[in-house]
N, C-alpha and C. Protein backbone atom coordinates (compact mmCIF):
# COMPACT_ATOMS: atom_id res chain seq x y z
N UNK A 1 -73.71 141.60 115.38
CA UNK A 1 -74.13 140.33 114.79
C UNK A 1 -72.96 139.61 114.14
N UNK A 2 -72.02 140.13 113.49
CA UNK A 2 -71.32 139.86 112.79
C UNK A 2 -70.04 138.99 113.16
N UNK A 3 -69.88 140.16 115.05
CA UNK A 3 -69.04 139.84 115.11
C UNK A 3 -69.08 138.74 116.42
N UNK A 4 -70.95 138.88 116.51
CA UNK A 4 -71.30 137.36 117.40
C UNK A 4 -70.75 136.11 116.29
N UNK A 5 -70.79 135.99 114.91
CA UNK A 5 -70.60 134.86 114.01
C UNK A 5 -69.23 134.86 114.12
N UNK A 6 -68.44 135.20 113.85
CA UNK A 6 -67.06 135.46 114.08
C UNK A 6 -66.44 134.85 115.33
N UNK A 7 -67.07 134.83 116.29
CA UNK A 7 -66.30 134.53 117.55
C UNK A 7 -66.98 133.04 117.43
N UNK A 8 -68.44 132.51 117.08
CA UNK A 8 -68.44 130.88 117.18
C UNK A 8 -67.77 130.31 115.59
N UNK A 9 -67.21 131.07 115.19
CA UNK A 9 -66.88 130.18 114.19
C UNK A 9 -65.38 129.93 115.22
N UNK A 10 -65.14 130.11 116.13
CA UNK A 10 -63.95 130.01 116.51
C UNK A 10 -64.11 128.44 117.36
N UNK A 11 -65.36 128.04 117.57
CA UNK A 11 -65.78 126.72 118.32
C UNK A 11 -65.90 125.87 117.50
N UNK A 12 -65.58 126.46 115.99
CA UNK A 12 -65.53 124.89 115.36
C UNK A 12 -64.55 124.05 115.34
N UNK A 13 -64.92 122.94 114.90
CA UNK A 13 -63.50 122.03 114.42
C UNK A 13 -63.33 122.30 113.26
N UNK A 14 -62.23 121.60 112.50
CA UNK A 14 -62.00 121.51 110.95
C UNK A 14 -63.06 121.09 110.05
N UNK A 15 -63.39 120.24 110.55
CA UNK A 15 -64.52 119.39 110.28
C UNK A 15 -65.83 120.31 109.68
N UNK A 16 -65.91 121.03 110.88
CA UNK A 16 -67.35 121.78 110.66
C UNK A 16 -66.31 122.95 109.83
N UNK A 17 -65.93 123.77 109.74
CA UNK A 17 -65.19 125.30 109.14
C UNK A 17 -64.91 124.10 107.45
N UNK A 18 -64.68 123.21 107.15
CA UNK A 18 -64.64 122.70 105.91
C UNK A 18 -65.89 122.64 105.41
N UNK A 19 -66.76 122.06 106.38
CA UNK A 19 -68.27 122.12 105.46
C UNK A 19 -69.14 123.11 105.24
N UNK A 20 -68.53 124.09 105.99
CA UNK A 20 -68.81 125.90 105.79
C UNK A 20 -67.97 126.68 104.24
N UNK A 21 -66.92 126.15 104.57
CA UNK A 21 -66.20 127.16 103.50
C UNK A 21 -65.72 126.45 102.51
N UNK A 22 -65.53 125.19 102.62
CA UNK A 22 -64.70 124.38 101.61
C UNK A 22 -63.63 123.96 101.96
N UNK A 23 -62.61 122.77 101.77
CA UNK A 23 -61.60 122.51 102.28
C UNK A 23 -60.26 123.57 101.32
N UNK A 24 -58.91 123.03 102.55
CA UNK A 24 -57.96 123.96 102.21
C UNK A 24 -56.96 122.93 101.90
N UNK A 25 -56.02 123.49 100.79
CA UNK A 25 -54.68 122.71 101.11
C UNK A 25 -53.70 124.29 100.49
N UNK A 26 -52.91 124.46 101.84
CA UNK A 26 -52.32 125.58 102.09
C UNK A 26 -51.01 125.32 100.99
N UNK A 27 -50.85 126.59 100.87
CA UNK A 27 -48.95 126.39 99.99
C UNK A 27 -48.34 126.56 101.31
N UNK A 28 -47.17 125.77 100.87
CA UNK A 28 -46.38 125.83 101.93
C UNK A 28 -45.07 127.14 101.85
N UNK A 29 -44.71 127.31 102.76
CA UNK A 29 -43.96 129.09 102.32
C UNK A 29 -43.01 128.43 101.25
N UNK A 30 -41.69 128.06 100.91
CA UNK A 30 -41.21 128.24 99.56
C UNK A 30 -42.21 128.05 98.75
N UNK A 31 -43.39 127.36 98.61
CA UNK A 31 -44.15 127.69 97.61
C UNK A 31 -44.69 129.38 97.58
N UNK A 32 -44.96 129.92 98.74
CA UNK A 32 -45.67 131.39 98.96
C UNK A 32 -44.33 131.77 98.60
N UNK A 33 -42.86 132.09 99.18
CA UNK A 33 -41.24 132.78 98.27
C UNK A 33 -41.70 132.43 96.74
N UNK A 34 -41.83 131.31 96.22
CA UNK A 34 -42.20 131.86 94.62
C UNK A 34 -43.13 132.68 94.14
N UNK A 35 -44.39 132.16 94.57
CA UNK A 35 -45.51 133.16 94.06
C UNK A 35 -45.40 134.45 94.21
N UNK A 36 -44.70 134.80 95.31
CA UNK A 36 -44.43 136.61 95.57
C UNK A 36 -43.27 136.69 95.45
N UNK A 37 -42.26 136.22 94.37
CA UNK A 37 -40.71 136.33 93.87
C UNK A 37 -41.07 137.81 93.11
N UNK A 38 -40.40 138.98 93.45
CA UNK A 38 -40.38 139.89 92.61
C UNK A 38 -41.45 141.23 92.92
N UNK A 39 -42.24 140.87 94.20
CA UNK A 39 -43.16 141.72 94.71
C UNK A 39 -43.24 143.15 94.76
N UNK A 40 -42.14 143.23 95.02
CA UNK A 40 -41.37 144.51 95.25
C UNK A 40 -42.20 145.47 96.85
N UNK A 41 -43.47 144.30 97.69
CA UNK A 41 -43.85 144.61 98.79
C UNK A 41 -43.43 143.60 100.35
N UNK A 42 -42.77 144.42 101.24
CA UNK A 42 -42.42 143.50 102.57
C UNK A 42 -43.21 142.60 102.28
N UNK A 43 -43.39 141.54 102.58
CA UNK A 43 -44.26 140.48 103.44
C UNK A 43 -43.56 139.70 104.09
N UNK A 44 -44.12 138.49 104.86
CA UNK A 44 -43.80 137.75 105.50
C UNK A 44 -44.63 136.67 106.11
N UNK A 45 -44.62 135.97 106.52
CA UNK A 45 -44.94 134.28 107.33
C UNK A 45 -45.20 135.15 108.23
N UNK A 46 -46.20 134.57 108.86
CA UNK A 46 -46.98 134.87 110.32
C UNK A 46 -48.06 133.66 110.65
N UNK A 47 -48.68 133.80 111.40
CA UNK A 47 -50.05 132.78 112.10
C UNK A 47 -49.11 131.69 113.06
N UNK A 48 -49.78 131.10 113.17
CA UNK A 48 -48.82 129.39 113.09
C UNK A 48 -48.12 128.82 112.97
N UNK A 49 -47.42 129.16 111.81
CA UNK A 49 -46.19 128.78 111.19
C UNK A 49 -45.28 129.52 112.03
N UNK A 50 -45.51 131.13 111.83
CA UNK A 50 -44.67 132.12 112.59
C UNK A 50 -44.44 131.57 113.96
N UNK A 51 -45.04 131.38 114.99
CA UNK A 51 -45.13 130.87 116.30
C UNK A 51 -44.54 129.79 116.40
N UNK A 52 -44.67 128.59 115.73
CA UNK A 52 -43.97 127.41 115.92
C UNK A 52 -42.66 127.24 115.40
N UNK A 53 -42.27 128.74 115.02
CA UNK A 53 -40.61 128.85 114.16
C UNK A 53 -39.73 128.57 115.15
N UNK A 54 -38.64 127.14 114.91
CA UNK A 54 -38.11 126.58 115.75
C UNK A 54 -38.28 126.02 116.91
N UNK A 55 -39.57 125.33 117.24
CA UNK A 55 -40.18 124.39 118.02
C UNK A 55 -40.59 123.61 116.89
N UNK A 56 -41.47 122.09 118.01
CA UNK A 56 -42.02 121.79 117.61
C UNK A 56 -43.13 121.95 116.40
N UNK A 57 -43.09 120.92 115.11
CA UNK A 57 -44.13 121.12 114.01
C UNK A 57 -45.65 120.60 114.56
N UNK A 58 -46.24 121.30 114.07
CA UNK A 58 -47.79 120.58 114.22
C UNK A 58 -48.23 120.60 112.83
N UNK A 59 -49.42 120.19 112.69
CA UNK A 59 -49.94 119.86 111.22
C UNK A 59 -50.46 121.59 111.12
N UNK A 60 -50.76 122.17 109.62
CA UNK A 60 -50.93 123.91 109.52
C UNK A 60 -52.32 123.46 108.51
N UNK A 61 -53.53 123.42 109.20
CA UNK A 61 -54.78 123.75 107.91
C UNK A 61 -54.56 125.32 107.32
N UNK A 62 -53.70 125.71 107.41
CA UNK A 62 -53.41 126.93 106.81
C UNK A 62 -52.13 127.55 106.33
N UNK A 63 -52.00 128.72 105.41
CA UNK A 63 -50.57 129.41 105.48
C UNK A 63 -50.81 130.78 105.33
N UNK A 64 -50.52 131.30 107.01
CA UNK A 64 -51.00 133.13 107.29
C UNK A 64 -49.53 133.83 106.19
N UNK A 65 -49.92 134.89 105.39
CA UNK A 65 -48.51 135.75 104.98
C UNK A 65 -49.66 136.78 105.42
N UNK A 66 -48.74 137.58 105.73
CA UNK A 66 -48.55 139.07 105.47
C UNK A 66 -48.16 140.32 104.61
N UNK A 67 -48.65 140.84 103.85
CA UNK A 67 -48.16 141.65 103.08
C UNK A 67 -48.72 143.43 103.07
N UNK A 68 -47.87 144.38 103.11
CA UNK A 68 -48.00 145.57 103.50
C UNK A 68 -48.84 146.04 102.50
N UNK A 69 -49.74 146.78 103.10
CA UNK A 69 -51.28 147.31 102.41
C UNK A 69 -50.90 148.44 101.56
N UNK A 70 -49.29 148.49 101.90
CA UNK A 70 -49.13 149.25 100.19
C UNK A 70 -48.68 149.03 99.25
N UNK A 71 -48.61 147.55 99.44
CA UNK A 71 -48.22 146.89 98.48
C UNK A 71 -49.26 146.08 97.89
N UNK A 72 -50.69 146.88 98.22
CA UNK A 72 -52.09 145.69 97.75
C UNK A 72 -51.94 145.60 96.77
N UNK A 73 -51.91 147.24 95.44
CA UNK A 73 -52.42 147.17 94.45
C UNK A 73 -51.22 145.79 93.41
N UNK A 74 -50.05 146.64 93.78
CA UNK A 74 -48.78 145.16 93.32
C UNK A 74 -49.14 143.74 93.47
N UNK A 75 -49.62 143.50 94.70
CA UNK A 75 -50.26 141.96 95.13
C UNK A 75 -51.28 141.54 94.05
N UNK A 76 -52.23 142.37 94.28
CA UNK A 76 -53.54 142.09 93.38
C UNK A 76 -52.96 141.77 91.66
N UNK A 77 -52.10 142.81 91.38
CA UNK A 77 -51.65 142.37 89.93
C UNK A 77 -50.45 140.63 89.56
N UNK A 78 -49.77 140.89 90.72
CA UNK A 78 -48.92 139.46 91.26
C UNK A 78 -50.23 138.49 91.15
N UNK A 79 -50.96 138.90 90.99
CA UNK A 79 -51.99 137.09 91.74
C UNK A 79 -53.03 137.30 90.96
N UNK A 80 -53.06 137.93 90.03
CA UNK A 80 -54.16 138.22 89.26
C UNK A 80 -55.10 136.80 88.07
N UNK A 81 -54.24 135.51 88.43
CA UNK A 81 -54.57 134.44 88.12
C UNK A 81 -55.31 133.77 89.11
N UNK A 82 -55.57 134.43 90.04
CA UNK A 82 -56.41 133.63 91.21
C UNK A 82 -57.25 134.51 91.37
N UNK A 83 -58.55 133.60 92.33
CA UNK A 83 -59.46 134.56 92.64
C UNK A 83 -59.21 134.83 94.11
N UNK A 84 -58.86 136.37 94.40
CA UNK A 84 -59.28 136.19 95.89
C UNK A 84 -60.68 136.57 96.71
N UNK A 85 -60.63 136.53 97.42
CA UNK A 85 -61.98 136.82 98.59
C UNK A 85 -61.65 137.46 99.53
N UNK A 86 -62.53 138.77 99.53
CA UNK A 86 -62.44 140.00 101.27
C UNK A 86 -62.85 139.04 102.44
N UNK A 87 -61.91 138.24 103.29
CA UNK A 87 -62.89 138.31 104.50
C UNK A 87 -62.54 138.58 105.60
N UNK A 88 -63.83 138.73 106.24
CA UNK A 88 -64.37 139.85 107.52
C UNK A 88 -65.27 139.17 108.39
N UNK A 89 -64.67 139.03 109.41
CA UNK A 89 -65.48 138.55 110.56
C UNK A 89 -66.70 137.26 110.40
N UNK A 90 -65.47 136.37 109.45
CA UNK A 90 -66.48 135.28 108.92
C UNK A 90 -67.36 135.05 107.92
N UNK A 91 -67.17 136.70 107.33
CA UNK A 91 -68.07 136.62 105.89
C UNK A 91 -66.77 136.95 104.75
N UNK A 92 -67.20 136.52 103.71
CA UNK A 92 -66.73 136.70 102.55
C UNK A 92 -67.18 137.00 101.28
N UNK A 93 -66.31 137.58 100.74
CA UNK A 93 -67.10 138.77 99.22
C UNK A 93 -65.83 138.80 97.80
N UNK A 94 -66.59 138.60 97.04
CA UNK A 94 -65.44 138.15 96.22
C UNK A 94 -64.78 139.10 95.58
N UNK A 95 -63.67 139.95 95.45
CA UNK A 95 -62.49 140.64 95.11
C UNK A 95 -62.81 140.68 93.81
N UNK A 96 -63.38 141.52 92.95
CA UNK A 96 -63.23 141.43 91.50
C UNK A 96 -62.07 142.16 91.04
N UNK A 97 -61.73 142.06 89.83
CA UNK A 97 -60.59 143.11 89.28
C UNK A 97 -61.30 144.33 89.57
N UNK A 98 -62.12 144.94 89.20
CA UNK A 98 -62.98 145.94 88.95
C UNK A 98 -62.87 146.54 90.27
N UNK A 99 -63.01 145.93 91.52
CA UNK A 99 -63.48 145.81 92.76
C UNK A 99 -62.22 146.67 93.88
N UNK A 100 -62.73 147.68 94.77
CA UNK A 100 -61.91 148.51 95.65
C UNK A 100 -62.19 147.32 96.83
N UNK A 101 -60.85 146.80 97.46
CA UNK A 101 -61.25 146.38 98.98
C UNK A 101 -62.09 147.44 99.79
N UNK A 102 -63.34 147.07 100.78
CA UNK A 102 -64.15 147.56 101.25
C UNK A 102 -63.34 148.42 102.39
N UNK A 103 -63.28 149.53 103.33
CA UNK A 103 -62.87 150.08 104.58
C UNK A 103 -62.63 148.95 105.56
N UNK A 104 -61.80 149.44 105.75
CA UNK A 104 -61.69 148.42 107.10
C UNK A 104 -61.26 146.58 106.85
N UNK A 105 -61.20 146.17 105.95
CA UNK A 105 -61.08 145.30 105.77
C UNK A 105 -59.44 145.03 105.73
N UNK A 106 -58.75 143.74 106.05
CA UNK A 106 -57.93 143.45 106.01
C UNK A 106 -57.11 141.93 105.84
N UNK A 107 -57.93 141.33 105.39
CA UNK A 107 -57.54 139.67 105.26
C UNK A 107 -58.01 139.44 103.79
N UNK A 108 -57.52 138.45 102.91
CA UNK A 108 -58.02 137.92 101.85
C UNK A 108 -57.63 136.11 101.90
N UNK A 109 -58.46 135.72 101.11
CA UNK A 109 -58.40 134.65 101.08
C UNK A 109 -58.01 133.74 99.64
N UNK A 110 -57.26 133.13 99.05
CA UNK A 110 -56.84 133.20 97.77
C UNK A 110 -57.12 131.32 97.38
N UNK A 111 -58.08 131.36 96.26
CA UNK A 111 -57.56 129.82 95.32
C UNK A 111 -57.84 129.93 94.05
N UNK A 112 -58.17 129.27 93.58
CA UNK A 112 -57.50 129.24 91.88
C UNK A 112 -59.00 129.37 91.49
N UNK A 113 -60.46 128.69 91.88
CA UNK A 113 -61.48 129.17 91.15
C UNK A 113 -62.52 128.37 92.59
N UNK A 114 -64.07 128.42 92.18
CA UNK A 114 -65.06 127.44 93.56
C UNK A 114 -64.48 125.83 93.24
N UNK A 115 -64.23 125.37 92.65
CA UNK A 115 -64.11 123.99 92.41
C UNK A 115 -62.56 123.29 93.20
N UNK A 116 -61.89 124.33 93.48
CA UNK A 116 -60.67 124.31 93.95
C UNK A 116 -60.24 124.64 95.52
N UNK A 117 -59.51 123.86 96.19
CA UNK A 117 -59.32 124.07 98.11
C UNK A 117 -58.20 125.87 97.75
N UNK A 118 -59.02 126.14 98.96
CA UNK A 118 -58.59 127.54 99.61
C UNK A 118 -56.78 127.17 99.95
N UNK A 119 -55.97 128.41 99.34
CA UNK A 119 -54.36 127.79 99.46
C UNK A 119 -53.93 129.22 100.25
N UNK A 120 -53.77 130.06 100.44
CA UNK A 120 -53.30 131.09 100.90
C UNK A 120 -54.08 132.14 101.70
N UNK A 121 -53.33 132.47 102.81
CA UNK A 121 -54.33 133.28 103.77
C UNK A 121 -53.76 134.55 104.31
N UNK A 122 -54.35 135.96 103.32
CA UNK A 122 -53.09 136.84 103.05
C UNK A 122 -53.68 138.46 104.31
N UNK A 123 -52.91 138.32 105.27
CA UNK A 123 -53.05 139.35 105.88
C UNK A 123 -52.41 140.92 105.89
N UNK A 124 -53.18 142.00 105.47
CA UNK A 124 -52.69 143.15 104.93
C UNK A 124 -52.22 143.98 106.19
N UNK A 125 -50.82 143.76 106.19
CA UNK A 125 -50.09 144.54 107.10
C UNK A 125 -50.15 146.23 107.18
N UNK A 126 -50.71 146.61 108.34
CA UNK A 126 -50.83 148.21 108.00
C UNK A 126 -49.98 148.97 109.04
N UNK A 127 -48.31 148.34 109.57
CA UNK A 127 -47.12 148.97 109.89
C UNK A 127 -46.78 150.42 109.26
N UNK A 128 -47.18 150.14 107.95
CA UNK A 128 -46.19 151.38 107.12
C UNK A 128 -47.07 152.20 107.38
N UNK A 129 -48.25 152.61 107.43
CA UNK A 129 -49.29 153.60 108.22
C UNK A 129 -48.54 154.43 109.22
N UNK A 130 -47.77 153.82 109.82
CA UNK A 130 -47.32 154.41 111.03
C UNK A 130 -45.68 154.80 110.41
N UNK A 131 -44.95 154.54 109.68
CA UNK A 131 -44.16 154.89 109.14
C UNK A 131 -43.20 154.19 108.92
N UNK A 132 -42.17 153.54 108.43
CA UNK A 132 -40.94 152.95 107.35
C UNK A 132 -40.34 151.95 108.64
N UNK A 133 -40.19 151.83 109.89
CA UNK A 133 -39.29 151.64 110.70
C UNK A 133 -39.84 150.40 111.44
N UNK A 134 -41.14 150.68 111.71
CA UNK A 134 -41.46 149.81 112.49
C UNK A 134 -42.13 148.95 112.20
N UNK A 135 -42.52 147.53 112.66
CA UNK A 135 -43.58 146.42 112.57
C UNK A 135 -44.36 147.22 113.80
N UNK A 136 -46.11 147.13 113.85
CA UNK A 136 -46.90 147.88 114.39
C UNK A 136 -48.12 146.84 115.03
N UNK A 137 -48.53 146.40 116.39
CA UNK A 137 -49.16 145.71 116.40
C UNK A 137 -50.66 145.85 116.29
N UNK A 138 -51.19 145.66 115.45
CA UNK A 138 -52.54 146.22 114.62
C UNK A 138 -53.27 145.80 115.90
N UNK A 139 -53.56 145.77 116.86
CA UNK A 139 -54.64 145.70 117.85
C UNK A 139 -54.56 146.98 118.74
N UNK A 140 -53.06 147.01 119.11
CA UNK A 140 -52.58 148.37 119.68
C UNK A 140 -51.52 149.15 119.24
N UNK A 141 -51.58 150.10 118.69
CA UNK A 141 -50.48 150.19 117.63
C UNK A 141 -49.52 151.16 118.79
N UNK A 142 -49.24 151.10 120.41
CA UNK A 142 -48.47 151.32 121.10
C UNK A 142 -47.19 150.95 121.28
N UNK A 143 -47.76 149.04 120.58
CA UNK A 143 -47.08 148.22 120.96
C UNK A 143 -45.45 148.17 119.40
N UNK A 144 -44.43 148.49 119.83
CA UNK A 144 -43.86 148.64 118.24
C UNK A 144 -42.16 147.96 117.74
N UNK A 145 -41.84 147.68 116.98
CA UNK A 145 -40.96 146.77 116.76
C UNK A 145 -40.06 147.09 115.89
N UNK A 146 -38.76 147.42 115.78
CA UNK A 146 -38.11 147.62 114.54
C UNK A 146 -37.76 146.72 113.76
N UNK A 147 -38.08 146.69 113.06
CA UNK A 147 -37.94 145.96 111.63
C UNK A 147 -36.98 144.55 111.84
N UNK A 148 -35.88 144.84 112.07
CA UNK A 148 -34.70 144.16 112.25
C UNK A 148 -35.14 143.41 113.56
N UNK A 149 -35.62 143.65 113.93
CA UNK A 149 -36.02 142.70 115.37
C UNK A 149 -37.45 141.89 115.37
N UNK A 150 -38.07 142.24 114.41
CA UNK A 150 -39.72 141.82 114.33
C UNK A 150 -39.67 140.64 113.43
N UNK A 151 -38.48 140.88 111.92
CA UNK A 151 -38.46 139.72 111.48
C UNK A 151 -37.28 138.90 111.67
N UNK A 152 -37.36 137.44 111.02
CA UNK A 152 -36.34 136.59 111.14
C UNK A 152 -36.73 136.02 109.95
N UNK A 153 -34.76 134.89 109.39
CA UNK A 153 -35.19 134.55 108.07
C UNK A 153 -35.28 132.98 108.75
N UNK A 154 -35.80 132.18 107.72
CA UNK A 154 -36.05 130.68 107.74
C UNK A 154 -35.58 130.65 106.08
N UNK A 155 -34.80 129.77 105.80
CA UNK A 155 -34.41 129.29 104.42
C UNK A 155 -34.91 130.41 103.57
N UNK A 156 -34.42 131.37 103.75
CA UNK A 156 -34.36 132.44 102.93
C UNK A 156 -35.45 133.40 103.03
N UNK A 157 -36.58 133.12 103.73
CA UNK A 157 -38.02 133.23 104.18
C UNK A 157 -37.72 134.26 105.27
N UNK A 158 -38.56 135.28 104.87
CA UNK A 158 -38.85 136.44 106.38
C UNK A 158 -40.05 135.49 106.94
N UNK A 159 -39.73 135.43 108.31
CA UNK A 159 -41.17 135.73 109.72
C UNK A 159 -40.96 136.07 110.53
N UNK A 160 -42.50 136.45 110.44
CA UNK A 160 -42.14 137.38 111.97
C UNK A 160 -41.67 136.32 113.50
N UNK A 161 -40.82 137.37 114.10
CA UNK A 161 -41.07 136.52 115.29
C UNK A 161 -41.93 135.96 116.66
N UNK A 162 -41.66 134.46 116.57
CA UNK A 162 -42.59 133.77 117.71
C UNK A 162 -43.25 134.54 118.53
N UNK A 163 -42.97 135.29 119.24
CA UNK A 163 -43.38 136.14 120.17
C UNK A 163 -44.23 137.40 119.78
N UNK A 164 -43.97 137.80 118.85
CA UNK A 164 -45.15 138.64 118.18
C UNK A 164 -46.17 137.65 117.34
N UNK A 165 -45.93 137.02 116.22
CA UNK A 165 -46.76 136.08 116.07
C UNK A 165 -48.48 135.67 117.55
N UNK A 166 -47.44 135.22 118.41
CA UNK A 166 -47.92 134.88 119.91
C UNK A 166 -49.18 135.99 119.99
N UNK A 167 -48.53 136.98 120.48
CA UNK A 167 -49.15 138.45 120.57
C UNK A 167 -50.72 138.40 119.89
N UNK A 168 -50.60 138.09 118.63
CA UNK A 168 -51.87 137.87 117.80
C UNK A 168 -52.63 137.13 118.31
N UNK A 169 -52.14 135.84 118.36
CA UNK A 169 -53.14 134.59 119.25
C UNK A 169 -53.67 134.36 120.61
N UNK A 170 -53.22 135.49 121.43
CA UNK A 170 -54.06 135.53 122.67
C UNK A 170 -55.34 136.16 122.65
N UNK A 171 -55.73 136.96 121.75
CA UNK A 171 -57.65 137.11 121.70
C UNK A 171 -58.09 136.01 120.91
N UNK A 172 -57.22 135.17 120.52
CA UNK A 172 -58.13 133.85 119.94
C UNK A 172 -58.28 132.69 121.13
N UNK A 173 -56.92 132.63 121.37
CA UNK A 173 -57.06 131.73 122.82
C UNK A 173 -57.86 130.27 122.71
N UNK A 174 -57.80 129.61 121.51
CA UNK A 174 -58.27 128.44 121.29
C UNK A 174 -57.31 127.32 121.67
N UNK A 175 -57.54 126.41 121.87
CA UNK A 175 -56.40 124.78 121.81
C UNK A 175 -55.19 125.01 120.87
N UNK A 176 -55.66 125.39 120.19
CA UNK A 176 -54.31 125.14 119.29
C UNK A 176 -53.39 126.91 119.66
N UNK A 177 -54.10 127.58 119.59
CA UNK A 177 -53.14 128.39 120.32
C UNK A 177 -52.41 128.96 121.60
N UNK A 178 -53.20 128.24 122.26
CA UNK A 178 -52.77 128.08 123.79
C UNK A 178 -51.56 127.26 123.64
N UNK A 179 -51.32 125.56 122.69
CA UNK A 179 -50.50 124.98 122.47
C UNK A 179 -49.11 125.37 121.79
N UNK A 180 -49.31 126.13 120.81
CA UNK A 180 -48.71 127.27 120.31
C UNK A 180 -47.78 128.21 121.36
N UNK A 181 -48.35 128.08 122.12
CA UNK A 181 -47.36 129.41 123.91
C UNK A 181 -46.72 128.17 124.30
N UNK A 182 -47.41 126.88 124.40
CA UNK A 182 -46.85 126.22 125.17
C UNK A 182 -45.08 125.58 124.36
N UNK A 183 -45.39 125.19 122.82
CA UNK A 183 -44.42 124.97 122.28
C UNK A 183 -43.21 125.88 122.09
N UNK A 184 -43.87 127.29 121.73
CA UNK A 184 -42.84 127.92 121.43
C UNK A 184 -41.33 127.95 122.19
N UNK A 185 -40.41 128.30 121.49
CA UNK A 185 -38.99 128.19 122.54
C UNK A 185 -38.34 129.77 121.83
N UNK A 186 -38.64 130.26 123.38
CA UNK A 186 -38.08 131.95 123.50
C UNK A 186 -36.92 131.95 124.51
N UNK A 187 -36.26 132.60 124.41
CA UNK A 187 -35.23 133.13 125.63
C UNK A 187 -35.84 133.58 126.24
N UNK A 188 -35.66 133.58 127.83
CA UNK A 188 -35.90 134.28 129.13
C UNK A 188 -36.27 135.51 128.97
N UNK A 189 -35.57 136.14 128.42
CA UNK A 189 -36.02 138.00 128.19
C UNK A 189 -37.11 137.91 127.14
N UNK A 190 -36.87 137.33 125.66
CA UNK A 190 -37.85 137.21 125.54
C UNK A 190 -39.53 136.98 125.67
N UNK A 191 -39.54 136.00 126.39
CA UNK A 191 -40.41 135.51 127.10
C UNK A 191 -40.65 136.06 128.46
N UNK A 192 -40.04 137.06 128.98
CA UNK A 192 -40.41 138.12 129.66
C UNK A 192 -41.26 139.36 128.79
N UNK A 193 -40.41 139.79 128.00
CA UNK A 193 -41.01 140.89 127.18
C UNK A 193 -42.53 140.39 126.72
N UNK A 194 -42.66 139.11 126.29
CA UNK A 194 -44.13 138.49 125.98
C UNK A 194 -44.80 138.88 127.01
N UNK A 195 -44.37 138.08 127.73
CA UNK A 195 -45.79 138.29 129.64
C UNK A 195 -46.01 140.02 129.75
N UNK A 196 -44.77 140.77 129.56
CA UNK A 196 -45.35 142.08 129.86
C UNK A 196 -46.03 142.84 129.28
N UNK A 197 -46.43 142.54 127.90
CA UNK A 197 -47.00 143.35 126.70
C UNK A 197 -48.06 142.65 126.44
N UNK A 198 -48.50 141.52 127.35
CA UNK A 198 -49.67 140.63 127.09
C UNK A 198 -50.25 141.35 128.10
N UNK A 199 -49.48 141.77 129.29
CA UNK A 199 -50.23 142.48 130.52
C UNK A 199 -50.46 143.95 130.08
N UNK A 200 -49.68 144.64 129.20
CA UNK A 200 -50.33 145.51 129.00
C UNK A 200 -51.35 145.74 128.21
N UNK A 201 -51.35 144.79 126.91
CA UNK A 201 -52.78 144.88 126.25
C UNK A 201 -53.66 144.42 127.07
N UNK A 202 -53.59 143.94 128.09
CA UNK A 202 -54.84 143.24 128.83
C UNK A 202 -55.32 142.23 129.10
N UNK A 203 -54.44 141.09 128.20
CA UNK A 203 -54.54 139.51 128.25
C UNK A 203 -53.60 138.98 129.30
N UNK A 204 -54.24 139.02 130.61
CA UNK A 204 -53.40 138.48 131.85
C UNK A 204 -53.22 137.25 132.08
N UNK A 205 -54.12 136.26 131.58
CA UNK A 205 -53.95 134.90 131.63
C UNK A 205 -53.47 134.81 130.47
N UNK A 206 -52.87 135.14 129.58
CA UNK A 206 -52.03 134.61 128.31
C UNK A 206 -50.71 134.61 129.03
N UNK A 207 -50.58 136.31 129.51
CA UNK A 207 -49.51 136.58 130.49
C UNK A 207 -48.66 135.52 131.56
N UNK A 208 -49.82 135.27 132.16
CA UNK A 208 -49.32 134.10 133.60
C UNK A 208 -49.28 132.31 132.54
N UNK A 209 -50.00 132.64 131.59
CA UNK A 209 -49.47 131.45 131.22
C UNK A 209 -47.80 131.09 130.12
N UNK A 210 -47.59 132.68 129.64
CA UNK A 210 -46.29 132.60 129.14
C UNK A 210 -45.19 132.82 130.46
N UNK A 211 -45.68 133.05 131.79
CA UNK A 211 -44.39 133.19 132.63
C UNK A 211 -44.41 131.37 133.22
N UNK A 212 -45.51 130.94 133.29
CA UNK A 212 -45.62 129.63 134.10
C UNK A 212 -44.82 128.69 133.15
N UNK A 213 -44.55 129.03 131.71
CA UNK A 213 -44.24 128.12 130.93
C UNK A 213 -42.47 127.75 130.56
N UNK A 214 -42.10 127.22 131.39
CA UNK A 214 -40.23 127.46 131.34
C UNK A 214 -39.66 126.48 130.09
């Protein structure tokens, strides 16, 4: 059921996902480099932003970070002026201090109180699970990346790179992320290595559409 709601919330527009959840106005990453100045946990830029790093800009109703799930309890005390929210497959539950994130869960959602737009959209990286070295792709954790190659800086800013970013957005496969493959600008090998790890998770038309795309 849950995760029938989950997949049509993916047919909305902005339009409709605002009059569901409330509108957003995202921080933009040097705003996210301050708020997590001093973290003492990896994170990094990912979603959208990550993907369109060095292409073309599009407009972002959002700002995806990442931050390593062992670095929750640090996060939670870092941000402890906001409220965040568990969400899961389209539902959401509100994070008390008091409050253990539920199993399985891995996204939060962060703003300042209900009266206030949704600013940060914090995805709990669970790489270090697998151990110190690698970025790990949480769908298939076959798929694996060393560190030094997974991220890149932007004005002082870790993200991950386009091509993993990418990786994420082919089980969403909406307009804007189909547009997203189409903008990105990878090197040849790169953009080889994409098509082949899209074919091995199983997304063959993400595949033929990152080789068709020169």
């Amino acid at each position: 059921m849950r995760r029938a709601f989950a997949k049509a919330l993916d047919s909305l527009d902005d339009e409709q996902l605002v009059a569901l959840y409330g509108s957003c106005d995202p921080l933009l990453p040097g705003q996210v480099a301050e708020l997590l100045a001093g973290l003492g946990a990896r994170w990094f830029i990912v979603g959208g932003r990550a993907a369109r790093a060095g292409s073309a800009t599009r407009p972002h109703d959002d700002t995806d970070v990442a931050v390593d799930i062992a670095g929750l309890g640090a996060l939670r005390a870092q941000l402890s002026d906001w409220d965040l929210w568990e969400a899961h497959e389209g539902t959401l539950r509100p994070l008390l201090p008091s409050d253990t994130i539920l199993k399985g869960r891995e996204q939060l959602w962060m703003r300042r109180d209900s009266s206030q737009p949704w600013r940060l959209d914090i995805l709990l990286d669970l790489s270090s699970r697998f151990g110190p070295d690698d970025w790990v792709f949480k769908k298939d954790n076959r798929i694996r990346v060393p560190w030094d190659r997974a991220l890149h800086l932007i004005d002082g800013i870790s993200y991950l790179r386009p091509e993993l970013a990418l990786l994420h957005k082919a089980h969403l496969d909406r307009p804007k992320d189909r547009a997203d493959l189409a903008a990105a600008r990878l090197r040849p090998d790169v953009r080889a290595w994409l098509a082949d790890t899209l074919d091995e998770i199983g997304r063959r038309h993400w595949a033929n559409l990152a080789r068709a795309i020169s």
